[in-house]
Structure formats: structure tokens, C-alpha cells
PDB file of N, CA and C in Angstrom:
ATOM      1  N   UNK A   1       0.838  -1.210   0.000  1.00  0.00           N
ATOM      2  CA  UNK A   1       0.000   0.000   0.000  1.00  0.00           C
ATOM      3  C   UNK A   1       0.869   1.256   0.000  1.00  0.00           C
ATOM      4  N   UNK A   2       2.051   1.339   0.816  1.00  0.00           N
ATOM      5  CA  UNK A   2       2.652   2.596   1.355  1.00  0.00           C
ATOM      6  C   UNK A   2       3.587   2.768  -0.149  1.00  0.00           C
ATOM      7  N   UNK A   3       4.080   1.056  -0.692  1.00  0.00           N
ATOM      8  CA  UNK A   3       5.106   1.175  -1.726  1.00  0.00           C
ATOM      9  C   UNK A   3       4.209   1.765  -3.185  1.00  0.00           C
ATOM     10  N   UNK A   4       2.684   1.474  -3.168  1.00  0.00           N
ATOM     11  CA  UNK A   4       2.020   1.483  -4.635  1.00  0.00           C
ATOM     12  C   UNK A   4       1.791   3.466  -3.986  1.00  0.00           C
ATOM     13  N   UNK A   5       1.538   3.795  -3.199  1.00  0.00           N
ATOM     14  CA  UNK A   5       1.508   5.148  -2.950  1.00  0.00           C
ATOM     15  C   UNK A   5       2.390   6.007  -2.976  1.00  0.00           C
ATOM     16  N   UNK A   6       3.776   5.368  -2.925  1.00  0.00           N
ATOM     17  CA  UNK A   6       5.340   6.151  -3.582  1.00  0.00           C
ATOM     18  C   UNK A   6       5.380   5.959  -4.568  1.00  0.00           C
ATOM     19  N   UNK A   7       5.415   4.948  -5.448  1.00  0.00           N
ATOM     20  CA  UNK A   7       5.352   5.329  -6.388  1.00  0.00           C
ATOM     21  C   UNK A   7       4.735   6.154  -7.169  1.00  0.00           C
ATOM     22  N   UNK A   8       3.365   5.719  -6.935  1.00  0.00           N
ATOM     23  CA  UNK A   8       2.450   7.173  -7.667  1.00  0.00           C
ATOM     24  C   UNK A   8       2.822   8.800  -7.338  1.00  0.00           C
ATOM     25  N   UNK A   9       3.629   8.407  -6.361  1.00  0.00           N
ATOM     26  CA  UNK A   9       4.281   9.946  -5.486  1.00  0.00           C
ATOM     27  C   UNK A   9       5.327  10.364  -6.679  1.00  0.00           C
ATOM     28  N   UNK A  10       5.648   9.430  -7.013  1.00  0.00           N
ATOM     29  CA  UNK A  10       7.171   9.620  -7.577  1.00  0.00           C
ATOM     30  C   UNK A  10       6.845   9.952  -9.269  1.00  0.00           C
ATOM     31  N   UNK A  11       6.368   9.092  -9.861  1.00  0.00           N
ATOM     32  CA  UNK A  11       5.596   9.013 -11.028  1.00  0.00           C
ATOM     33  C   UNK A  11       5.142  10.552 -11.363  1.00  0.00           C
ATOM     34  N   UNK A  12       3.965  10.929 -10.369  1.00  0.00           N
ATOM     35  CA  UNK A  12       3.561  12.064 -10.868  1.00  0.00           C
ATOM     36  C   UNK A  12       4.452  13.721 -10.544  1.00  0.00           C
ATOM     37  N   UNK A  13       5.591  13.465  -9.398  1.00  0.00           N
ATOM     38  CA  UNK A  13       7.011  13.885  -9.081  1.00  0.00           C
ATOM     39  C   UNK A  13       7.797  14.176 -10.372  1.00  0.00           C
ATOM     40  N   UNK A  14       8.253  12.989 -11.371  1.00  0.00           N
ATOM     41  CA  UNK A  14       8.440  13.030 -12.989  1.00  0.00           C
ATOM     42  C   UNK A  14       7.859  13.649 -13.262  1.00  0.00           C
ATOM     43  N   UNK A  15       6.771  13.482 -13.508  1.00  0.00           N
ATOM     44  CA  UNK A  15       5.919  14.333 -14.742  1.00  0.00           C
ATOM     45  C   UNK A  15       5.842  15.761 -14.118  1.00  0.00           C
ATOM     46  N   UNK A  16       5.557  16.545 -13.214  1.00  0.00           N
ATOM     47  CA  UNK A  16       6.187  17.863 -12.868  1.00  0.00           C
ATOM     48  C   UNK A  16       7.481  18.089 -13.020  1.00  0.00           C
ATOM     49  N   UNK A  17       8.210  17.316 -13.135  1.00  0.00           N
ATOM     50  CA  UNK A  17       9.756  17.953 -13.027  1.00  0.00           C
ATOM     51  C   UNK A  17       9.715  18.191 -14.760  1.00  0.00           C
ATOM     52  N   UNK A  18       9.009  17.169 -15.512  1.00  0.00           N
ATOM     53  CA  UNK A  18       9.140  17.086 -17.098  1.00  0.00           C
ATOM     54  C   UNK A  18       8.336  18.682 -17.264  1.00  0.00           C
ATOM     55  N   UNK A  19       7.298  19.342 -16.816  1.00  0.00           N
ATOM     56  CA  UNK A  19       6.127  20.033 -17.427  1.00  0.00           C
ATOM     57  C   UNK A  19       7.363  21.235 -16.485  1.00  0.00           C
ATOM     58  N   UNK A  20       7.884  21.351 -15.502  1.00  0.00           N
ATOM     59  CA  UNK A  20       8.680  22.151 -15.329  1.00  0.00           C
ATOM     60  C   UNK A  20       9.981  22.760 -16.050  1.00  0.00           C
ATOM     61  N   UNK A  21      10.096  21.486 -16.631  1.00  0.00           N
ATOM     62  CA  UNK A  21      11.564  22.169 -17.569  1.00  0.00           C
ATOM     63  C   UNK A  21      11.081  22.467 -18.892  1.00  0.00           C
ATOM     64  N   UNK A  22      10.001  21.567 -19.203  1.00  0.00           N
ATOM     65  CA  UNK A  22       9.504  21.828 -21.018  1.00  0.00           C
ATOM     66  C   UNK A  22       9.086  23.724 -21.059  1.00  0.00           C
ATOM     67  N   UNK A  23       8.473  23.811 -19.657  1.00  0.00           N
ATOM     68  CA  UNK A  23       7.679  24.897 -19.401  1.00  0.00           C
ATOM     69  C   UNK A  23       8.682  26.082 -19.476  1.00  0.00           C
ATOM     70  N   UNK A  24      10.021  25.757 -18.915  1.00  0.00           N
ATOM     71  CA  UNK A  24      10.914  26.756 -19.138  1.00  0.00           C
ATOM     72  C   UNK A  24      11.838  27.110 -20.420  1.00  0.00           C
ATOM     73  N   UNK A  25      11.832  25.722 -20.991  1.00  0.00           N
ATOM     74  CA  UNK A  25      12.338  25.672 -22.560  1.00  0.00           C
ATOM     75  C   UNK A  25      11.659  26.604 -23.135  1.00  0.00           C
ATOM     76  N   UNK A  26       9.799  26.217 -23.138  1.00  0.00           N
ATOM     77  CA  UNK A  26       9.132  26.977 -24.179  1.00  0.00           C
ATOM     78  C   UNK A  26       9.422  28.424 -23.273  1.00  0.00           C
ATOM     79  N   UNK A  27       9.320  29.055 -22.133  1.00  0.00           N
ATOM     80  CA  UNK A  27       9.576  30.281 -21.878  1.00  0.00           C
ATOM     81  C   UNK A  27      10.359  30.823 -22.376  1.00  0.00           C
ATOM     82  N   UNK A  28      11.815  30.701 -22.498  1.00  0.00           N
ATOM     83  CA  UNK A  28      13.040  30.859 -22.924  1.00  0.00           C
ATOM     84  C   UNK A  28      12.575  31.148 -24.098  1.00  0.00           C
ATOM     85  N   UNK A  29      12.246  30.163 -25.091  1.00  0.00           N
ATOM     86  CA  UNK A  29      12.578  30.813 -26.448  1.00  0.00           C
ATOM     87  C   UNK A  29      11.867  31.211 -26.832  1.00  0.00           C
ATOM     88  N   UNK A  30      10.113  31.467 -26.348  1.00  0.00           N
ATOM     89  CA  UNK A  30       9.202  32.723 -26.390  1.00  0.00           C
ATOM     90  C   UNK A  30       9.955  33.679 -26.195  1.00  0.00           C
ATOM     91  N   UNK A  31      10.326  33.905 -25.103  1.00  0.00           N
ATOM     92  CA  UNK A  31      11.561  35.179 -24.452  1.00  0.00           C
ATOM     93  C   UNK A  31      12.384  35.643 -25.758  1.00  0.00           C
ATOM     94  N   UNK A  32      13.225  34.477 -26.157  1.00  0.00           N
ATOM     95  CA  UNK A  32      14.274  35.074 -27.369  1.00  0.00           C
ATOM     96  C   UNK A  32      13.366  35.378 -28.561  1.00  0.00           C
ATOM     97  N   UNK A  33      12.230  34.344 -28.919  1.00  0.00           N
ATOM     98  CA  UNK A  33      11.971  35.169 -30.594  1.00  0.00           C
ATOM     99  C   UNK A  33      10.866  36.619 -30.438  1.00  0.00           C
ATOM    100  N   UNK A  34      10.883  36.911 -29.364  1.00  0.00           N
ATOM    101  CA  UNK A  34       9.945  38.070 -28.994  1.00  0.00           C
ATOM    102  C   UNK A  34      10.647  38.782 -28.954  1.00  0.00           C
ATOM    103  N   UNK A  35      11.784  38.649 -28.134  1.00  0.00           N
ATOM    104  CA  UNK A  35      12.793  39.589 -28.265  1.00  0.00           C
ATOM    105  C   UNK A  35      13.522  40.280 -29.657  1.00  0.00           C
ATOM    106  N   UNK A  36      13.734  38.881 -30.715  1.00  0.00           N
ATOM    107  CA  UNK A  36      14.538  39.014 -31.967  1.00  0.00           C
ATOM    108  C   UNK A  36      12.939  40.153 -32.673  1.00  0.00           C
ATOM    109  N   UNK A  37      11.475  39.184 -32.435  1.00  0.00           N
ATOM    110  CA  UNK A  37      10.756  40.477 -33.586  1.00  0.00           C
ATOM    111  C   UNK A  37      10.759  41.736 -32.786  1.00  0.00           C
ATOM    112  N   UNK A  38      11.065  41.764 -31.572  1.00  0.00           N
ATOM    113  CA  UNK A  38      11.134  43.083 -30.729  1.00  0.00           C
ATOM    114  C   UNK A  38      12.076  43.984 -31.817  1.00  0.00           C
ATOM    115  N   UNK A  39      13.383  43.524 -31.567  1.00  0.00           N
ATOM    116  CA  UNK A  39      13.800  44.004 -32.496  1.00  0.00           C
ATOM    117  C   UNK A  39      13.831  44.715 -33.604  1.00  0.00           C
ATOM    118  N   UNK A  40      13.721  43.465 -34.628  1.00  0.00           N
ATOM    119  CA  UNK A  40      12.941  43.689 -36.252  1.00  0.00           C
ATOM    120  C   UNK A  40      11.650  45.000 -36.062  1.00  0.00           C
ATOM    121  N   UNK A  41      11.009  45.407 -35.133  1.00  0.00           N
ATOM    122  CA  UNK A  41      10.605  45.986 -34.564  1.00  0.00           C
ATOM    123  C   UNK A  41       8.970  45.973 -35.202  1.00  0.00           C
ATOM    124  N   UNK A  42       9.037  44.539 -35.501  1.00  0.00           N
ATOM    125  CA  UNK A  42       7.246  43.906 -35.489  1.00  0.00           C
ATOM    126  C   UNK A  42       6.680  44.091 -34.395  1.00  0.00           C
ATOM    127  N   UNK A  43       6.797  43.714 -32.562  1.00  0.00           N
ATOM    128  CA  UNK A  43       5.859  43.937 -32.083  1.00  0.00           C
ATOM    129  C   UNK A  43       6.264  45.386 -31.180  1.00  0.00           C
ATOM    130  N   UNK A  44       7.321  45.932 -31.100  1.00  0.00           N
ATOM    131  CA  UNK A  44       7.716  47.072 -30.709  1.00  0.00           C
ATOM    132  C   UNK A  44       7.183  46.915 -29.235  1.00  0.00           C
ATOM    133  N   UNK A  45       6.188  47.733 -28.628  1.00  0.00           N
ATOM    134  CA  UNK A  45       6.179  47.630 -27.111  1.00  0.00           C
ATOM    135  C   UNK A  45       5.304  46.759 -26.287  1.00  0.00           C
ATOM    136  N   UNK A  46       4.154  45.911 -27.478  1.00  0.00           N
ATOM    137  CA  UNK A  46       3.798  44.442 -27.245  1.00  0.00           C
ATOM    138  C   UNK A  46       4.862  43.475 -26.755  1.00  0.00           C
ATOM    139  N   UNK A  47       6.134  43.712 -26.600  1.00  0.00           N
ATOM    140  CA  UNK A  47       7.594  42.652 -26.087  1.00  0.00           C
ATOM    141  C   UNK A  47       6.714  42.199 -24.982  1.00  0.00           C
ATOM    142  N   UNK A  48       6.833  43.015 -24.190  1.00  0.00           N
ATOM    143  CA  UNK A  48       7.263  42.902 -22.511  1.00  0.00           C
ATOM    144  C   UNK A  48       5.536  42.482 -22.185  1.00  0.00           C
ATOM    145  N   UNK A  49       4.570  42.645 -22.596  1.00  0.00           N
ATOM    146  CA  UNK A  49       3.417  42.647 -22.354  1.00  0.00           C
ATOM    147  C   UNK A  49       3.313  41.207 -22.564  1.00  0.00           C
ATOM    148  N   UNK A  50       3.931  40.744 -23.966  1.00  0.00           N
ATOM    149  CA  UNK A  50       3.033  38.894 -24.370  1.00  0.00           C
ATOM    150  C   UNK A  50       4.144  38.405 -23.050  1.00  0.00           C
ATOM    151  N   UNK A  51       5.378  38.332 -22.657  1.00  0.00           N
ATOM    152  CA  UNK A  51       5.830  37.700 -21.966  1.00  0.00           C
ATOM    153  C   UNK A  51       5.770  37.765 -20.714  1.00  0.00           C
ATOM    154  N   UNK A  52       5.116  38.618 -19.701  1.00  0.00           N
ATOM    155  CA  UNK A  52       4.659  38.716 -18.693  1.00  0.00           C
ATOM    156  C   UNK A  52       3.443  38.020 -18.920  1.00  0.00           C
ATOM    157  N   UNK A  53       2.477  38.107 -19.570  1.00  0.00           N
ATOM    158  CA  UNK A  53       1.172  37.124 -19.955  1.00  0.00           C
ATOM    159  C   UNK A  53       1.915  35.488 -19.753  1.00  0.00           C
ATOM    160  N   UNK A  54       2.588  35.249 -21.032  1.00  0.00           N
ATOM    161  CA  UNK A  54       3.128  33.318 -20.862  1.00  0.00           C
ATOM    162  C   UNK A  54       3.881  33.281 -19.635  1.00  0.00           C
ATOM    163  N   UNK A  55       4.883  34.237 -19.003  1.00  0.00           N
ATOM    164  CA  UNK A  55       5.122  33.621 -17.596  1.00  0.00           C
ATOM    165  C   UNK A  55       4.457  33.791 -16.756  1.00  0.00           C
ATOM    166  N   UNK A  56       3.724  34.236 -16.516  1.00  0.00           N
ATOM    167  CA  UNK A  56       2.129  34.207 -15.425  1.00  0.00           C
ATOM    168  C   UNK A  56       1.418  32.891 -15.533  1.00  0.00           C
ATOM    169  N   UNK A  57       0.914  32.714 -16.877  1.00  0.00           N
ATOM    170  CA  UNK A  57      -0.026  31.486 -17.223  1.00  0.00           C
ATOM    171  C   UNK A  57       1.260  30.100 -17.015  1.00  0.00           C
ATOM    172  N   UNK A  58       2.458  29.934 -17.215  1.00  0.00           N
ATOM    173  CA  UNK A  58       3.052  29.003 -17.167  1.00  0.00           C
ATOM    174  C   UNK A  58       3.248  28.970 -15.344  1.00  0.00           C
ATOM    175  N   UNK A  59       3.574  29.885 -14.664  1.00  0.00           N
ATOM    176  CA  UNK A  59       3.466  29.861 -13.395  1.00  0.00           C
ATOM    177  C   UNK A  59       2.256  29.488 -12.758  1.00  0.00           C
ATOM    178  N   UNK A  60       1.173  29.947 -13.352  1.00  0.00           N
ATOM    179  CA  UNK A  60       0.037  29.528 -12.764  1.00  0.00           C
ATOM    180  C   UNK A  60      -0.241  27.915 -12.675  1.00  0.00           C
ATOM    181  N   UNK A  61       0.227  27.699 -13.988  1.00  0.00           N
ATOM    182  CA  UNK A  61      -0.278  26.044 -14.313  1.00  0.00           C
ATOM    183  C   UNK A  61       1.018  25.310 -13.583  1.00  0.00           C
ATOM    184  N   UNK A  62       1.985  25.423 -13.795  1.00  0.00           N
ATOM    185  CA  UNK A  62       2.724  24.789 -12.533  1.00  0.00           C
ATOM    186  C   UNK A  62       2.433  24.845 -11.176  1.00  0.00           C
ATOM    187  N   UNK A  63       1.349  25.892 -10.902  1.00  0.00           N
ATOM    188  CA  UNK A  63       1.209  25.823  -9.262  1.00  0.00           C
ATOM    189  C   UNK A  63       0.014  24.893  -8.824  1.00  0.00           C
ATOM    190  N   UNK A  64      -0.860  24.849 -10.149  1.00  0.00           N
ATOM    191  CA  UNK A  64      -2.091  24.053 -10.195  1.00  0.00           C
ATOM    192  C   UNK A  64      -1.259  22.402 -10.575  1.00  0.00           C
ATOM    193  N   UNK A  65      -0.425  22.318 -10.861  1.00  0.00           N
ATOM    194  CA  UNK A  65       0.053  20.935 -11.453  1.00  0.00           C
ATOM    195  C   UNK A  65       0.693  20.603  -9.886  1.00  0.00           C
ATOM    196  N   UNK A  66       1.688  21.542  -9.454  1.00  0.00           N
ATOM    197  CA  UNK A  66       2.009  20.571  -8.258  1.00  0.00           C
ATOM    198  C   UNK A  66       1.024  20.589  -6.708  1.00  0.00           C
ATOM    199  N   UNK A  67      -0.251  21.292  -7.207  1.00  0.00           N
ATOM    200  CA  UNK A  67      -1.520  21.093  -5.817  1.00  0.00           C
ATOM    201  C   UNK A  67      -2.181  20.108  -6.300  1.00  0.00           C
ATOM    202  N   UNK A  68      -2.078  19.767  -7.673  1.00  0.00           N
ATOM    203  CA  UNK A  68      -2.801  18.721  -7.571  1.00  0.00           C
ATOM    204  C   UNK A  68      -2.235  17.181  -7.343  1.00  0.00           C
ATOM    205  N   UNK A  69      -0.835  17.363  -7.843  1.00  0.00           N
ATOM    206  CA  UNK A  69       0.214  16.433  -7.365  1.00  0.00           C
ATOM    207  C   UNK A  69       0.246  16.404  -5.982  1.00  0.00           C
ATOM    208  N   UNK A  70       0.164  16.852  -4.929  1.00  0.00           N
ATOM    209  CA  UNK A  70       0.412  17.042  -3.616  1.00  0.00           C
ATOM    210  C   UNK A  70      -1.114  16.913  -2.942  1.00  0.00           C
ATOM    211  N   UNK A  71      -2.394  17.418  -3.619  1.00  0.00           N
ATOM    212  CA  UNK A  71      -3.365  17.142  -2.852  1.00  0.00           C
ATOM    213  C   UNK A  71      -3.936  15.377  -2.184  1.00  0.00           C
ATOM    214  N   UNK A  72      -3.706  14.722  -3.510  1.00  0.00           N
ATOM    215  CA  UNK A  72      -3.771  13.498  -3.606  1.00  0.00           C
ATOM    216  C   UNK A  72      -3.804  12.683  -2.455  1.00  0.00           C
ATOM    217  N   UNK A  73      -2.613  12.951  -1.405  1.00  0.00           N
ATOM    218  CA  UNK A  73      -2.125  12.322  -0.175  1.00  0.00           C
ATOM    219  C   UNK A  73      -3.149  13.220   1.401  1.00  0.00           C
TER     220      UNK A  73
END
């Protein structure tokens, strides 16, 4: 019982650590090609606005991913 309940501890432990780093990959290079059309000066002062939006919503859903990972017990 205690061993089939670590594991599932652990299991769904993985899969946050996976949705945590994918989550920062895709941040990152939202970050850089927003930055590069920042640049090119396609979205000009839309930059800073879309990426405060995706790191909010990616923070949010990581906080909902590990309460629900953690409520479980």
C-alpha cells in the first residue's frame, strides 16, 4: 500500500519535473523570438506585455500541477 503510494508519489514527481523544464524551454525561447521580432521591430512595445502574460499562465499552471500532485495524499 505505502510502496504502490510512492510510487504514484514519484511518477507524478516526474511528470512535474518534465512540465517544469519543457515549461521553461518553451519560456526561454518565447523570451528570445519576442525579443529578436522586438527588435525587427514587429511587435515594438507588445515585447514585454506577451511575456509577462506566458510567464504568469506558465506559473500559474505549474502551481495548479504541483496542488494537484500534492493534494492526492
Amino acid at each position: 500500500m505505502v510502496k504502490a503510494a510512492y510510487l504514484v508519489h514519484l511518477q507524478s514527481g516526474v511528470k512535474l519535473f518534465y512540465v517544469l523544464i519543457f515549461g521553461w524551454v518553451g519560456v526561454v525561447a518565447l523570451f528570445i523570438s519576442n525579443l529578436y521580432l522586438s527588435m525587427l521591430g514587429i511587435l515594438k512595445g507588445q515585447f514585454l506585455l506577451i511575456f509577462i502574460c506566458i510567464y504568469y499562465c506558465h506559473v500559474i499552471f505549474g502551481c495548479n500541477e504541483m496542488h494537484q500532485t500534492f493534494s492526492k495524499y
